[in-house]
PDB file of N, CA and C in Angstrom:
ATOM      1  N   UNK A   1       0.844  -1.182   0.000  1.00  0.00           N
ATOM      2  CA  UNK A   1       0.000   0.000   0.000  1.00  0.00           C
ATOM      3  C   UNK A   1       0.885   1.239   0.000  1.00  0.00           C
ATOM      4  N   UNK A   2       0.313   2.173  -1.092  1.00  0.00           N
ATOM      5  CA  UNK A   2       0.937   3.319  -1.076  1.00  0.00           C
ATOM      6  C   UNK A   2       1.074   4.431   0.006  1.00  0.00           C
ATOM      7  N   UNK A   3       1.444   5.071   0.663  1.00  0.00           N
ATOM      8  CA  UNK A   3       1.430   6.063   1.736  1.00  0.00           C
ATOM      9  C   UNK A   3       1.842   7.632   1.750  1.00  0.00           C
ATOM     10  N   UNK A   4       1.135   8.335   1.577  1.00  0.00           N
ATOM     11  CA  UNK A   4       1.836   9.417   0.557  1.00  0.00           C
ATOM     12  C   UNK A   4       0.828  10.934   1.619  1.00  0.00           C
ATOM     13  N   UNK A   5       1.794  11.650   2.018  1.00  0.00           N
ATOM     14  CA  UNK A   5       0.771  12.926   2.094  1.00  0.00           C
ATOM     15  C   UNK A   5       0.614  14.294   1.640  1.00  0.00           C
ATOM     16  N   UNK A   6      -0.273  14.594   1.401  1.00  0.00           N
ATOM     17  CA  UNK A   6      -0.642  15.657   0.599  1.00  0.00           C
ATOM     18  C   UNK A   6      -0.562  16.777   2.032  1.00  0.00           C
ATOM     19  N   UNK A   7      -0.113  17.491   1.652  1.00  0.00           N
ATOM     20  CA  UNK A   7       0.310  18.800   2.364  1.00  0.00           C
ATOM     21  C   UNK A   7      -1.152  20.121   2.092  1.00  0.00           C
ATOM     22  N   UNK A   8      -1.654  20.755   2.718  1.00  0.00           N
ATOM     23  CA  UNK A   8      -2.757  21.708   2.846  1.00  0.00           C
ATOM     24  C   UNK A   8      -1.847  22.869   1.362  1.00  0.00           C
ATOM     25  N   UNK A   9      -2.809  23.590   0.246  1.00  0.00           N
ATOM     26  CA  UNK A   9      -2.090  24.376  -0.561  1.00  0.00           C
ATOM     27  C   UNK A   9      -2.548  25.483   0.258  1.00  0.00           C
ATOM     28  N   UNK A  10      -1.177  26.468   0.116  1.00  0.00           N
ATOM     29  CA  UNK A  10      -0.753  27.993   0.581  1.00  0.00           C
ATOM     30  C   UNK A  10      -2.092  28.839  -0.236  1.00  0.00           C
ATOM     31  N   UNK A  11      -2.911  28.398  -0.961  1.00  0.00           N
ATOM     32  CA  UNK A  11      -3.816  29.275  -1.666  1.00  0.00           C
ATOM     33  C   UNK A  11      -5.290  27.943  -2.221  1.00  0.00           C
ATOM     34  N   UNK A  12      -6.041  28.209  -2.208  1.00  0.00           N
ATOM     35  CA  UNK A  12      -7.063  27.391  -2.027  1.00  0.00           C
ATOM     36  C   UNK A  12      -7.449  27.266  -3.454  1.00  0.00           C
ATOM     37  N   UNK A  13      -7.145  27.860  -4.704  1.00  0.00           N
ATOM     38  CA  UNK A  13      -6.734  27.431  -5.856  1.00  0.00           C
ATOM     39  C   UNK A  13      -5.640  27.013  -6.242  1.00  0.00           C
ATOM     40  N   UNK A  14      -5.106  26.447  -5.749  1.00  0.00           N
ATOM     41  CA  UNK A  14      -3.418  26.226  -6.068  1.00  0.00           C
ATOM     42  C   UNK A  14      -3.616  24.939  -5.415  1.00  0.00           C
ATOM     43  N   UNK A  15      -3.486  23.693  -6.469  1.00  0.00           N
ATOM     44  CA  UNK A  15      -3.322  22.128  -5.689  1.00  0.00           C
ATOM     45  C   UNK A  15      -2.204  22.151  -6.481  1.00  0.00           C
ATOM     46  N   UNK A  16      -1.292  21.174  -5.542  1.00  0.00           N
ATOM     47  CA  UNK A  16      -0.251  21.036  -5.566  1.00  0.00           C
ATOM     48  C   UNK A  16      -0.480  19.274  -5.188  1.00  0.00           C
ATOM     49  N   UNK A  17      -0.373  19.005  -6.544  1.00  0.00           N
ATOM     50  CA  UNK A  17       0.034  17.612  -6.734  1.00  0.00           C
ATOM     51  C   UNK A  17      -0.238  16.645  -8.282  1.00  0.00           C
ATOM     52  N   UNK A  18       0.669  15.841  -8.394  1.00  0.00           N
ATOM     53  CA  UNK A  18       0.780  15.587  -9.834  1.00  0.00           C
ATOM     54  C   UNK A  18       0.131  14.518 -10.484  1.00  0.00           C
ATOM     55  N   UNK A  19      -0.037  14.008 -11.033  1.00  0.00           N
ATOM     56  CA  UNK A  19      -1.162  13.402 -11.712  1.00  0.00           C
ATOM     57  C   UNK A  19       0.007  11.805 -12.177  1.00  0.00           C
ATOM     58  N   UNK A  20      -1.453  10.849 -12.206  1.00  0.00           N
ATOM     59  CA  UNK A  20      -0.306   9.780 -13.129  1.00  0.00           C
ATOM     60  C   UNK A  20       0.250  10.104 -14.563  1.00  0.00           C
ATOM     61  N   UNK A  21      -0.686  10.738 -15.120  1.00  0.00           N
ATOM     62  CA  UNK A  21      -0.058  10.621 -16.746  1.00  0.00           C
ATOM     63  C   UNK A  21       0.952  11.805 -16.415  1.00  0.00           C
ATOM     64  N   UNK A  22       1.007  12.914 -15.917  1.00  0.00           N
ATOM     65  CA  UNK A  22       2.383  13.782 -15.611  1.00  0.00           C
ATOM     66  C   UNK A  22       3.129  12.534 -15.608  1.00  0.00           C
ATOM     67  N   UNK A  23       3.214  11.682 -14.230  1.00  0.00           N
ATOM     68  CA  UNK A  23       4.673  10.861 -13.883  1.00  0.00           C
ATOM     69  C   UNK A  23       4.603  10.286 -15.371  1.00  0.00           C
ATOM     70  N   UNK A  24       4.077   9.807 -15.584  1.00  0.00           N
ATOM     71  CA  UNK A  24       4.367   8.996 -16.829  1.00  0.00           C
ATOM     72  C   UNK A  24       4.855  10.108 -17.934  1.00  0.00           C
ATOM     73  N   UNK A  25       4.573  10.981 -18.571  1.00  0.00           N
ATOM     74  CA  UNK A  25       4.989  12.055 -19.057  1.00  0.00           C
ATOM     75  C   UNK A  25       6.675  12.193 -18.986  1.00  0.00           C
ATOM     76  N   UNK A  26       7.035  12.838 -17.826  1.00  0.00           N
ATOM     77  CA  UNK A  26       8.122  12.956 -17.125  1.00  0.00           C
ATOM     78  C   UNK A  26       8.996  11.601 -17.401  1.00  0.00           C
ATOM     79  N   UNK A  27       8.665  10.363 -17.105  1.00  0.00           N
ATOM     80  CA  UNK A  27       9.263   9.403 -17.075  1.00  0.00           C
ATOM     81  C   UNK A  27       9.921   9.322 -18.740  1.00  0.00           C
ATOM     82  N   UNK A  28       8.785   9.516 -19.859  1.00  0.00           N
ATOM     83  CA  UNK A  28       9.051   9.082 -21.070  1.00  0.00           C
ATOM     84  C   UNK A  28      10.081   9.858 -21.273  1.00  0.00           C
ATOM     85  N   UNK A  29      10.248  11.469 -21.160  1.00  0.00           N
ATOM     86  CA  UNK A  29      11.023  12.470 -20.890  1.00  0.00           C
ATOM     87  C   UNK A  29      12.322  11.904 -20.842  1.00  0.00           C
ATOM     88  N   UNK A  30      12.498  11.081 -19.674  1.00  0.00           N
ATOM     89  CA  UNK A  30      14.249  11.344 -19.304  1.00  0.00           C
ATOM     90  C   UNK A  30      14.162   9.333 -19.253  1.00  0.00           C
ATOM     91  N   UNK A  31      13.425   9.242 -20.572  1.00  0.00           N
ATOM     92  CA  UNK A  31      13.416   7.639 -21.180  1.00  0.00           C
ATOM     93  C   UNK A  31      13.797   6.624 -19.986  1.00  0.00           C
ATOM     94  N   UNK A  32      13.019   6.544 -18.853  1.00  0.00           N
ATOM     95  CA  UNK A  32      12.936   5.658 -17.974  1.00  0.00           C
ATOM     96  C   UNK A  32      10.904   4.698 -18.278  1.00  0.00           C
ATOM     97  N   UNK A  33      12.117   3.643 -18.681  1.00  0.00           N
ATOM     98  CA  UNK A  33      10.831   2.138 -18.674  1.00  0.00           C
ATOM     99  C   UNK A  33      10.257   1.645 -17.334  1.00  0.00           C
ATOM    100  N   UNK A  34       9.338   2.145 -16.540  1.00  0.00           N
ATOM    101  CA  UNK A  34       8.796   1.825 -15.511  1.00  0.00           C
ATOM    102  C   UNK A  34       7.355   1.764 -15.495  1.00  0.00           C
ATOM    103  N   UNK A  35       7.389   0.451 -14.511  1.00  0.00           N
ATOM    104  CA  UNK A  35       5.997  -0.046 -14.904  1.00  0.00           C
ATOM    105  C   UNK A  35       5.111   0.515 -13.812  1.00  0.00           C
ATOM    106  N   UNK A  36       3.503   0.113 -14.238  1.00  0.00           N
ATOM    107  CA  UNK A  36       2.345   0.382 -13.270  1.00  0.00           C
ATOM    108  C   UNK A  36       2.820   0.727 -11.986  1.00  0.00           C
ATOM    109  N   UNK A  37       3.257  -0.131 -11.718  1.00  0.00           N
ATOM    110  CA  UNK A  37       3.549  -0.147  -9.570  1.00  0.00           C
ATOM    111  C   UNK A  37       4.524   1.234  -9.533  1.00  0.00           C
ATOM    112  N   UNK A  38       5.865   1.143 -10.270  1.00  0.00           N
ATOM    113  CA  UNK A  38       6.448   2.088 -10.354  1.00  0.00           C
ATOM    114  C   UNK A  38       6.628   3.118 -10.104  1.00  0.00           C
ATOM    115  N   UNK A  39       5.082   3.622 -11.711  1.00  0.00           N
ATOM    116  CA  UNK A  39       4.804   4.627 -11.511  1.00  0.00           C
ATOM    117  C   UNK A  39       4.023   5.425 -10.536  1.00  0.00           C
ATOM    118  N   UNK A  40       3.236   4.237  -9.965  1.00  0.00           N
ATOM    119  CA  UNK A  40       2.245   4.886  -8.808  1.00  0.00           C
ATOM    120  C   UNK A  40       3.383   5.165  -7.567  1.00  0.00           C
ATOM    121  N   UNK A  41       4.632   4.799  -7.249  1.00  0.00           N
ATOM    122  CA  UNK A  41       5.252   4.484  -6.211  1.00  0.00           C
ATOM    123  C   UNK A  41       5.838   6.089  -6.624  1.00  0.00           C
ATOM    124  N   UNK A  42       6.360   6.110  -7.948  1.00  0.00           N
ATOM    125  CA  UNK A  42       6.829   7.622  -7.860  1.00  0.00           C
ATOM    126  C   UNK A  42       5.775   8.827  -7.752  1.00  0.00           C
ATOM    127  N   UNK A  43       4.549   8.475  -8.297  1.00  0.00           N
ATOM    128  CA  UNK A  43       3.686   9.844  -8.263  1.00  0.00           C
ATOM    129  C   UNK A  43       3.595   9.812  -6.358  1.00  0.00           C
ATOM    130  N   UNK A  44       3.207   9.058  -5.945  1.00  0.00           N
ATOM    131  CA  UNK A  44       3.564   8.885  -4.589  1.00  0.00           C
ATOM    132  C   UNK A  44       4.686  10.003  -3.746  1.00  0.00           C
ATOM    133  N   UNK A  45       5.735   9.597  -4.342  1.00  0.00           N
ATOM    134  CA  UNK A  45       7.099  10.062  -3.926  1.00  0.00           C
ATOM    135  C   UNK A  45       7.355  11.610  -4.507  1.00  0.00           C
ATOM    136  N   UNK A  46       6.227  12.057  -5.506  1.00  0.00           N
ATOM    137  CA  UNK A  46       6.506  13.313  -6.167  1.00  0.00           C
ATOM    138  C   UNK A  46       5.139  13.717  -4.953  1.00  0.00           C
ATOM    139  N   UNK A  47       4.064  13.346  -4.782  1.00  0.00           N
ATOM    140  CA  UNK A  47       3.293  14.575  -4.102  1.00  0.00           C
ATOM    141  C   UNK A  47       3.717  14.780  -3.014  1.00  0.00           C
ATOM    142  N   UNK A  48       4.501  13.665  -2.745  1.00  0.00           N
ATOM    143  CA  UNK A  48       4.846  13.894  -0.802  1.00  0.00           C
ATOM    144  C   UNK A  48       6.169  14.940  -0.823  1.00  0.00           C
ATOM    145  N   UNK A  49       6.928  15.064  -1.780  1.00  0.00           N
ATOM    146  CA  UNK A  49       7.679  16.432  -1.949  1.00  0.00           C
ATOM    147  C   UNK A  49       7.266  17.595  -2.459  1.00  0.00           C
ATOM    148  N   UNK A  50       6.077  17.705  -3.386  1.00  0.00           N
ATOM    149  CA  UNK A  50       5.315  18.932  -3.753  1.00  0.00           C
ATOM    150  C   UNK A  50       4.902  19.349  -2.144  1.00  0.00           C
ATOM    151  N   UNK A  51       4.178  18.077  -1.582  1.00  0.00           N
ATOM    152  CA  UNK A  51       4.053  18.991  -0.057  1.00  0.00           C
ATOM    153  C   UNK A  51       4.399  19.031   0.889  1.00  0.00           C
ATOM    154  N   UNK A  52       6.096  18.993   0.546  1.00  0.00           N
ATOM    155  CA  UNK A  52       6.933  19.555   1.613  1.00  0.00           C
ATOM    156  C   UNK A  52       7.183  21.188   1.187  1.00  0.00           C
ATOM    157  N   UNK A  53       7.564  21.209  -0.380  1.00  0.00           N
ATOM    158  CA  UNK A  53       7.375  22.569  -1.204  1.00  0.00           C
ATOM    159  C   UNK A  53       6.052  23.329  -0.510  1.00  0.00           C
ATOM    160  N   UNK A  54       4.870  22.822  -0.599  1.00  0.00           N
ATOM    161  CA  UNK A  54       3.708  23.952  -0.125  1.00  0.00           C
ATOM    162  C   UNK A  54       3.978  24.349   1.092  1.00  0.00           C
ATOM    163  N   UNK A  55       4.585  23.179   2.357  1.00  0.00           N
ATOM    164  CA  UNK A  55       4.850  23.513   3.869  1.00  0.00           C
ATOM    165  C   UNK A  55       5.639  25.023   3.841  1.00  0.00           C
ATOM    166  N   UNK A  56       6.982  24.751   2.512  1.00  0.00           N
ATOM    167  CA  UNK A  56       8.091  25.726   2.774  1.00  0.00           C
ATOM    168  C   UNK A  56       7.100  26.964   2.336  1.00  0.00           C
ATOM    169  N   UNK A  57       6.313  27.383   1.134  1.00  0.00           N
ATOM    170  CA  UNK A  57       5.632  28.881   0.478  1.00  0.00           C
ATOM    171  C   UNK A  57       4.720  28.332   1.918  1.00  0.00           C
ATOM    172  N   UNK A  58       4.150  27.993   3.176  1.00  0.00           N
ATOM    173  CA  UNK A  58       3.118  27.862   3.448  1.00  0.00           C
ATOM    174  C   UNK A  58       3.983  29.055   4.800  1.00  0.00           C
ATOM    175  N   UNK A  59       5.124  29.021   5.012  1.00  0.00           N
ATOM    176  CA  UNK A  59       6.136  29.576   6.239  1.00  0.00           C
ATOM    177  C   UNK A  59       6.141  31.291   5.802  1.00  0.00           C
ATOM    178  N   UNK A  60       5.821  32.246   6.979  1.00  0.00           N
ATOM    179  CA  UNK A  60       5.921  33.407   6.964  1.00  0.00           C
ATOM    180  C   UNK A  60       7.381  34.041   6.613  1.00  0.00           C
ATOM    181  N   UNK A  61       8.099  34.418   6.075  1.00  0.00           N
ATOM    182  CA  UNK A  61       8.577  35.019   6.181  1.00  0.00           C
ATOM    183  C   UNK A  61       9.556  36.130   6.060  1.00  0.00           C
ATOM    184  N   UNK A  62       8.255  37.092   6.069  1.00  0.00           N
ATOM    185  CA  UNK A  62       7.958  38.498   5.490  1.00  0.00           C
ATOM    186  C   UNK A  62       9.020  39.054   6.749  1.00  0.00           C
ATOM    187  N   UNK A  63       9.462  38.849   7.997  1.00  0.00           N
ATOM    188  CA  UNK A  63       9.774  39.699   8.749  1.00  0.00           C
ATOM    189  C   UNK A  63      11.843  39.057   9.200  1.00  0.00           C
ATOM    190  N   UNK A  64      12.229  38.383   8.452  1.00  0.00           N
ATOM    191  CA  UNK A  64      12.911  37.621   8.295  1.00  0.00           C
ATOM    192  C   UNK A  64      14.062  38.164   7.329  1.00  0.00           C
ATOM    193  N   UNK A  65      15.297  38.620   7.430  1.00  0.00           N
ATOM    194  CA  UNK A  65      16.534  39.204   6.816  1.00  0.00           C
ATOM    195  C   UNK A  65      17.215  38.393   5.832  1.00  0.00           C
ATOM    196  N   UNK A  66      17.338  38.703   4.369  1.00  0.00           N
ATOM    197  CA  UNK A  66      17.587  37.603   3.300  1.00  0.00           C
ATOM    198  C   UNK A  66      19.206  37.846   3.853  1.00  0.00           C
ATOM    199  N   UNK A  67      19.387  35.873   3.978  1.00  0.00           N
ATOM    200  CA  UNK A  67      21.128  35.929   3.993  1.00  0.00           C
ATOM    201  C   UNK A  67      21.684  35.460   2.459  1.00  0.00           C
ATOM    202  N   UNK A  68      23.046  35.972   2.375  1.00  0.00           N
ATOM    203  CA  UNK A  68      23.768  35.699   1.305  1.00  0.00           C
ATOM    204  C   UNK A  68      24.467  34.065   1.319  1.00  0.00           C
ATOM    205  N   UNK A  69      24.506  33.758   2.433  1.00  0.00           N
ATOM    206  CA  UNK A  69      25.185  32.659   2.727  1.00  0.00           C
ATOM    207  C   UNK A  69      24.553  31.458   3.739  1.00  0.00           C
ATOM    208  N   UNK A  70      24.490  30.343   3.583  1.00  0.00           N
ATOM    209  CA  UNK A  70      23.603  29.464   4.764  1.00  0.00           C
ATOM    210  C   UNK A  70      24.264  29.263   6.116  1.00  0.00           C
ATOM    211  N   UNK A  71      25.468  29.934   6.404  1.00  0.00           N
ATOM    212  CA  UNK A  71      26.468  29.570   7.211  1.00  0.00           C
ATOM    213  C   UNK A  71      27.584  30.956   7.557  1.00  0.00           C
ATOM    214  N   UNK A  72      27.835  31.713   8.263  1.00  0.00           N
ATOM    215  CA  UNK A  72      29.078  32.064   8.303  1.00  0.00           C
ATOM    216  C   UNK A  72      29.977  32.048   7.630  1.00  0.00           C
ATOM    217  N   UNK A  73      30.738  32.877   7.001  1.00  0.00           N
ATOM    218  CA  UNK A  73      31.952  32.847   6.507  1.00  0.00           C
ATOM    219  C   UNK A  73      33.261  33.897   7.448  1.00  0.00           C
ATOM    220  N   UNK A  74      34.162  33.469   7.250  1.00  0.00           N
ATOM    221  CA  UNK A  74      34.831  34.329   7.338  1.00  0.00           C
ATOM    222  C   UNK A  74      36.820  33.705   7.001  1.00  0.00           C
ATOM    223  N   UNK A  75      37.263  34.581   6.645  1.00  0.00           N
ATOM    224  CA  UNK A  75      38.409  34.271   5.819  1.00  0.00           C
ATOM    225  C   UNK A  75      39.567  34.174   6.431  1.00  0.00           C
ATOM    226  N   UNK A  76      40.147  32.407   6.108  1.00  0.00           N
ATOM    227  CA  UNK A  76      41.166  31.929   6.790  1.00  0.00           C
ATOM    228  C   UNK A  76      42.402  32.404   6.274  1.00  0.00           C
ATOM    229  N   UNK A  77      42.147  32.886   5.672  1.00  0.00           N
ATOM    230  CA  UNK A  77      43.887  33.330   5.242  1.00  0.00           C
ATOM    231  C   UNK A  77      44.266  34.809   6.218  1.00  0.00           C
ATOM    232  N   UNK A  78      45.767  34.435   6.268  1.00  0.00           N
ATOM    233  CA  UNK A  78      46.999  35.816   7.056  1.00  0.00           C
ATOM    234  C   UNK A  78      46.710  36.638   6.303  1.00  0.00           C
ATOM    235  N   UNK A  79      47.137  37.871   6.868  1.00  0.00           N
ATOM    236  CA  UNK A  79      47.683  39.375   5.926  1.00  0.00           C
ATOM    237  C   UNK A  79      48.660  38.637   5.156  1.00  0.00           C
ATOM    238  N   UNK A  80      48.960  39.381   3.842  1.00  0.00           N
ATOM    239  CA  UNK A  80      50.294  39.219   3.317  1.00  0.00           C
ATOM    240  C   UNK A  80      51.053  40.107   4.044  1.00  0.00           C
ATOM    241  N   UNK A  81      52.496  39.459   4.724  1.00  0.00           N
ATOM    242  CA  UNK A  81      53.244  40.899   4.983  1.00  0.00           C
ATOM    243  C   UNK A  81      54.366  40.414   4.986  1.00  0.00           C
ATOM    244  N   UNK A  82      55.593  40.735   4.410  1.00  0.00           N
ATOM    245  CA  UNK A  82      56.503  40.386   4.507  1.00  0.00           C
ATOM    246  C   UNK A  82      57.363  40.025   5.730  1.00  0.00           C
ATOM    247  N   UNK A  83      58.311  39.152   5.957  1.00  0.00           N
ATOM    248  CA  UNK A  83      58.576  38.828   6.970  1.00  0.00           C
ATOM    249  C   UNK A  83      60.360  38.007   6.587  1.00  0.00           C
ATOM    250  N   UNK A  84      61.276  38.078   7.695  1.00  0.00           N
ATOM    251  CA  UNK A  84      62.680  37.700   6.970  1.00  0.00           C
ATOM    252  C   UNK A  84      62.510  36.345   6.775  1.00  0.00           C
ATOM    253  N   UNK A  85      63.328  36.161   5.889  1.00  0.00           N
ATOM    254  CA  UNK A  85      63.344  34.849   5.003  1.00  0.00           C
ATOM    255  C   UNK A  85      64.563  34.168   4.852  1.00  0.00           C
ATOM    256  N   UNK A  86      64.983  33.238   4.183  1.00  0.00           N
ATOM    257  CA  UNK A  86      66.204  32.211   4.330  1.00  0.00           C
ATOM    258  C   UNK A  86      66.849  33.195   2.806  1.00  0.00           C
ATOM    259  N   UNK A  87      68.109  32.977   2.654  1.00  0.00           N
ATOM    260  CA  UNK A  87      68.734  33.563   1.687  1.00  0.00           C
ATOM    261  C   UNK A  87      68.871  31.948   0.824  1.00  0.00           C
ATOM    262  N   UNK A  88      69.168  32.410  -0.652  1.00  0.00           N
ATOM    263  CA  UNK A  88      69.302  31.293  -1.623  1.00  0.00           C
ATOM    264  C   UNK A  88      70.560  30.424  -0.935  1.00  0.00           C
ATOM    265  N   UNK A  89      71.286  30.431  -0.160  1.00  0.00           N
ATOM    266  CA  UNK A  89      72.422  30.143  -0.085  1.00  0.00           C
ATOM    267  C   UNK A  89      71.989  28.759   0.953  1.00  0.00           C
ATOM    268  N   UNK A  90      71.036  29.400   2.057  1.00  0.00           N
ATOM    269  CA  UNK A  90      70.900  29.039   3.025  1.00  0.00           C
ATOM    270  C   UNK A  90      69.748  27.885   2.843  1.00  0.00           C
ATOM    271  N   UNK A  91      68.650  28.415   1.684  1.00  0.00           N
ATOM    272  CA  UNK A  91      67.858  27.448   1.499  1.00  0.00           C
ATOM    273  C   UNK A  91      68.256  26.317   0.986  1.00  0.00           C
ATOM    274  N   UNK A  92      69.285  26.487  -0.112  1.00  0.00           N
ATOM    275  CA  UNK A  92      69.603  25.181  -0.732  1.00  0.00           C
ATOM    276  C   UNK A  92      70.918  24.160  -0.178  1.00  0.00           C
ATOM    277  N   UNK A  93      71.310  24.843   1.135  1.00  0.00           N
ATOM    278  CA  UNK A  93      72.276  24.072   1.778  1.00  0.00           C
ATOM    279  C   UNK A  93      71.948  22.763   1.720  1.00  0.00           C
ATOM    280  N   UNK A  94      70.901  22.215   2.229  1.00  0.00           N
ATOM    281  CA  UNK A  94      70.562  21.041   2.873  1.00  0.00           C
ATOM    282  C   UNK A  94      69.859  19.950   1.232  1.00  0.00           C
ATOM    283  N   UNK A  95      69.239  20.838  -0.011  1.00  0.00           N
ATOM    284  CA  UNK A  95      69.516  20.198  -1.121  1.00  0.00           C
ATOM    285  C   UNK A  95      70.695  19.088  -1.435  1.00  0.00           C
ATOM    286  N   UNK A  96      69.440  17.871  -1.812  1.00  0.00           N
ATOM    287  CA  UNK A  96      70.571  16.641  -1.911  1.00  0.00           C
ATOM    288  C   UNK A  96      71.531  16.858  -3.536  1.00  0.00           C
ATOM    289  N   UNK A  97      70.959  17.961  -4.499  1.00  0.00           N
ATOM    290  CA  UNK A  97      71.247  17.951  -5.562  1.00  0.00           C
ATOM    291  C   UNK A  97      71.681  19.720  -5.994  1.00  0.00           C
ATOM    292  N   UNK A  98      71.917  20.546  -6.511  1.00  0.00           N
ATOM    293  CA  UNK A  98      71.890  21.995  -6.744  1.00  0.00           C
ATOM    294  C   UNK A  98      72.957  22.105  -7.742  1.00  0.00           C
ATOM    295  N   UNK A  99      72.268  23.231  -8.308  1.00  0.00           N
ATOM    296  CA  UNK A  99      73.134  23.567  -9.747  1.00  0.00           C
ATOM    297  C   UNK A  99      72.780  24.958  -9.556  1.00  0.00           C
ATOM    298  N   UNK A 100      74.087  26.060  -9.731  1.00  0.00           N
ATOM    299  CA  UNK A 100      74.193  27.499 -10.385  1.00  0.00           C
ATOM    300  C   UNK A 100      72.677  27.947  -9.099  1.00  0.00           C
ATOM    301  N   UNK A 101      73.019  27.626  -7.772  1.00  0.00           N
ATOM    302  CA  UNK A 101      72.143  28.023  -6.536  1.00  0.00           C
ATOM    303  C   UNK A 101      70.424  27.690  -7.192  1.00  0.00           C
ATOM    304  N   UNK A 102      70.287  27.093  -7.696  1.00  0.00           N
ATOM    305  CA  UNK A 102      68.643  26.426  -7.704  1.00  0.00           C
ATOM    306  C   UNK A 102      68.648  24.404  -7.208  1.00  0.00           C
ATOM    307  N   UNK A 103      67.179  23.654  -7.310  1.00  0.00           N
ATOM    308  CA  UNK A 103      67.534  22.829  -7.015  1.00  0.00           C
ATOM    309  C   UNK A 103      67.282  22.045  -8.163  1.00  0.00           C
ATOM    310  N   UNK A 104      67.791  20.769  -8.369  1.00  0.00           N
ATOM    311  CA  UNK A 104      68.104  20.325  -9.149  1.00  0.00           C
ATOM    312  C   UNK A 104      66.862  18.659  -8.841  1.00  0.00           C
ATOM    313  N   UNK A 105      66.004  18.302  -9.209  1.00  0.00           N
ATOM    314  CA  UNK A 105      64.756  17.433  -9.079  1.00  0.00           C
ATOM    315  C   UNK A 105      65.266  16.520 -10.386  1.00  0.00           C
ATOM    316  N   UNK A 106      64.511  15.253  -9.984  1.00  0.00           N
ATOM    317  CA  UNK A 106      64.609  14.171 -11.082  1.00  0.00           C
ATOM    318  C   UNK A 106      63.255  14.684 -11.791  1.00  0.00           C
ATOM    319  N   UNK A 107      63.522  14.172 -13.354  1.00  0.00           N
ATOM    320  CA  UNK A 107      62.596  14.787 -14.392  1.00  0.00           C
ATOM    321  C   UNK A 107      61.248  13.794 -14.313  1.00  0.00           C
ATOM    322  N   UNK A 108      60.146  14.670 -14.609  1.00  0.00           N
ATOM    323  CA  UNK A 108      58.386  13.632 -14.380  1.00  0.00           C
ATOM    324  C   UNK A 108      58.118  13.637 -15.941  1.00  0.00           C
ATOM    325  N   UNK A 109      58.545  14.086 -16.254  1.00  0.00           N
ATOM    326  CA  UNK A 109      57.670  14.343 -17.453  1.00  0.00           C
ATOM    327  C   UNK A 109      58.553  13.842 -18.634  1.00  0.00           C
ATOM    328  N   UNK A 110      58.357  12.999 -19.975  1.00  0.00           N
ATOM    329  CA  UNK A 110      58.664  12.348 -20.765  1.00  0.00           C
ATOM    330  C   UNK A 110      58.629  13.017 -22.244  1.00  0.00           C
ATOM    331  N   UNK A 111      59.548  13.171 -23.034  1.00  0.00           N
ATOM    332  CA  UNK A 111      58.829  13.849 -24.146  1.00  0.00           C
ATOM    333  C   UNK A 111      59.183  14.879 -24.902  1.00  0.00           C
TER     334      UNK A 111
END
């Protein structure tokens, strides 16, 4: 047995819920072969989300501040600021390989 609930519509002309030949419609659409049971199992599964949709237009809120973001942000990165640093000399001391003060890596690439 199917179990499905229809949610109250936000406007008393406005039903909100889909029909079998829609699902079937839809289905031919995005070429899914599904049978009788199927389809009743999805029209099922489509009104019980149309009326979670009517619950959400069914929620006030007119008095409520639009956010840009669902969460907090705020930005993990440092200032750039310069700060003292190792000299070429000093960085490449400990290099297992160096040529003309750069370092010197085995080659990745073929070609």
């Amino acid at each position: 047995m199917l179990r499905t609930r229809f949610a109250q519509p936000v406007l008393e002309s406005l039903e909100m819920s889909i029909s079998i030949d829609e699902v079937r419609h839809v289905a031919r659409l995005a070429r899914l072969e599904l049978e009788e049971v199927e389809l009743l199992a999805l029209q099922g599964e489509l009104n019980v989300l149309l009326g979670h949709f009517a619950d959400v237009q069914a929620i006030d809120a007119s008095g409520l501040e639009a956010l840009r973001q669902a969460c907090s942000v705020q930005s993990v990165w440092s200032e750039d600021m310069a700060a003292p640093c190792l000299s070429r000399a000093e960085a490449i001391k400990n290099a297992q390989v160096s040529k003309a003060g750069l370092f010197v890596v085995p080659t990745i690439l073929e070609g």
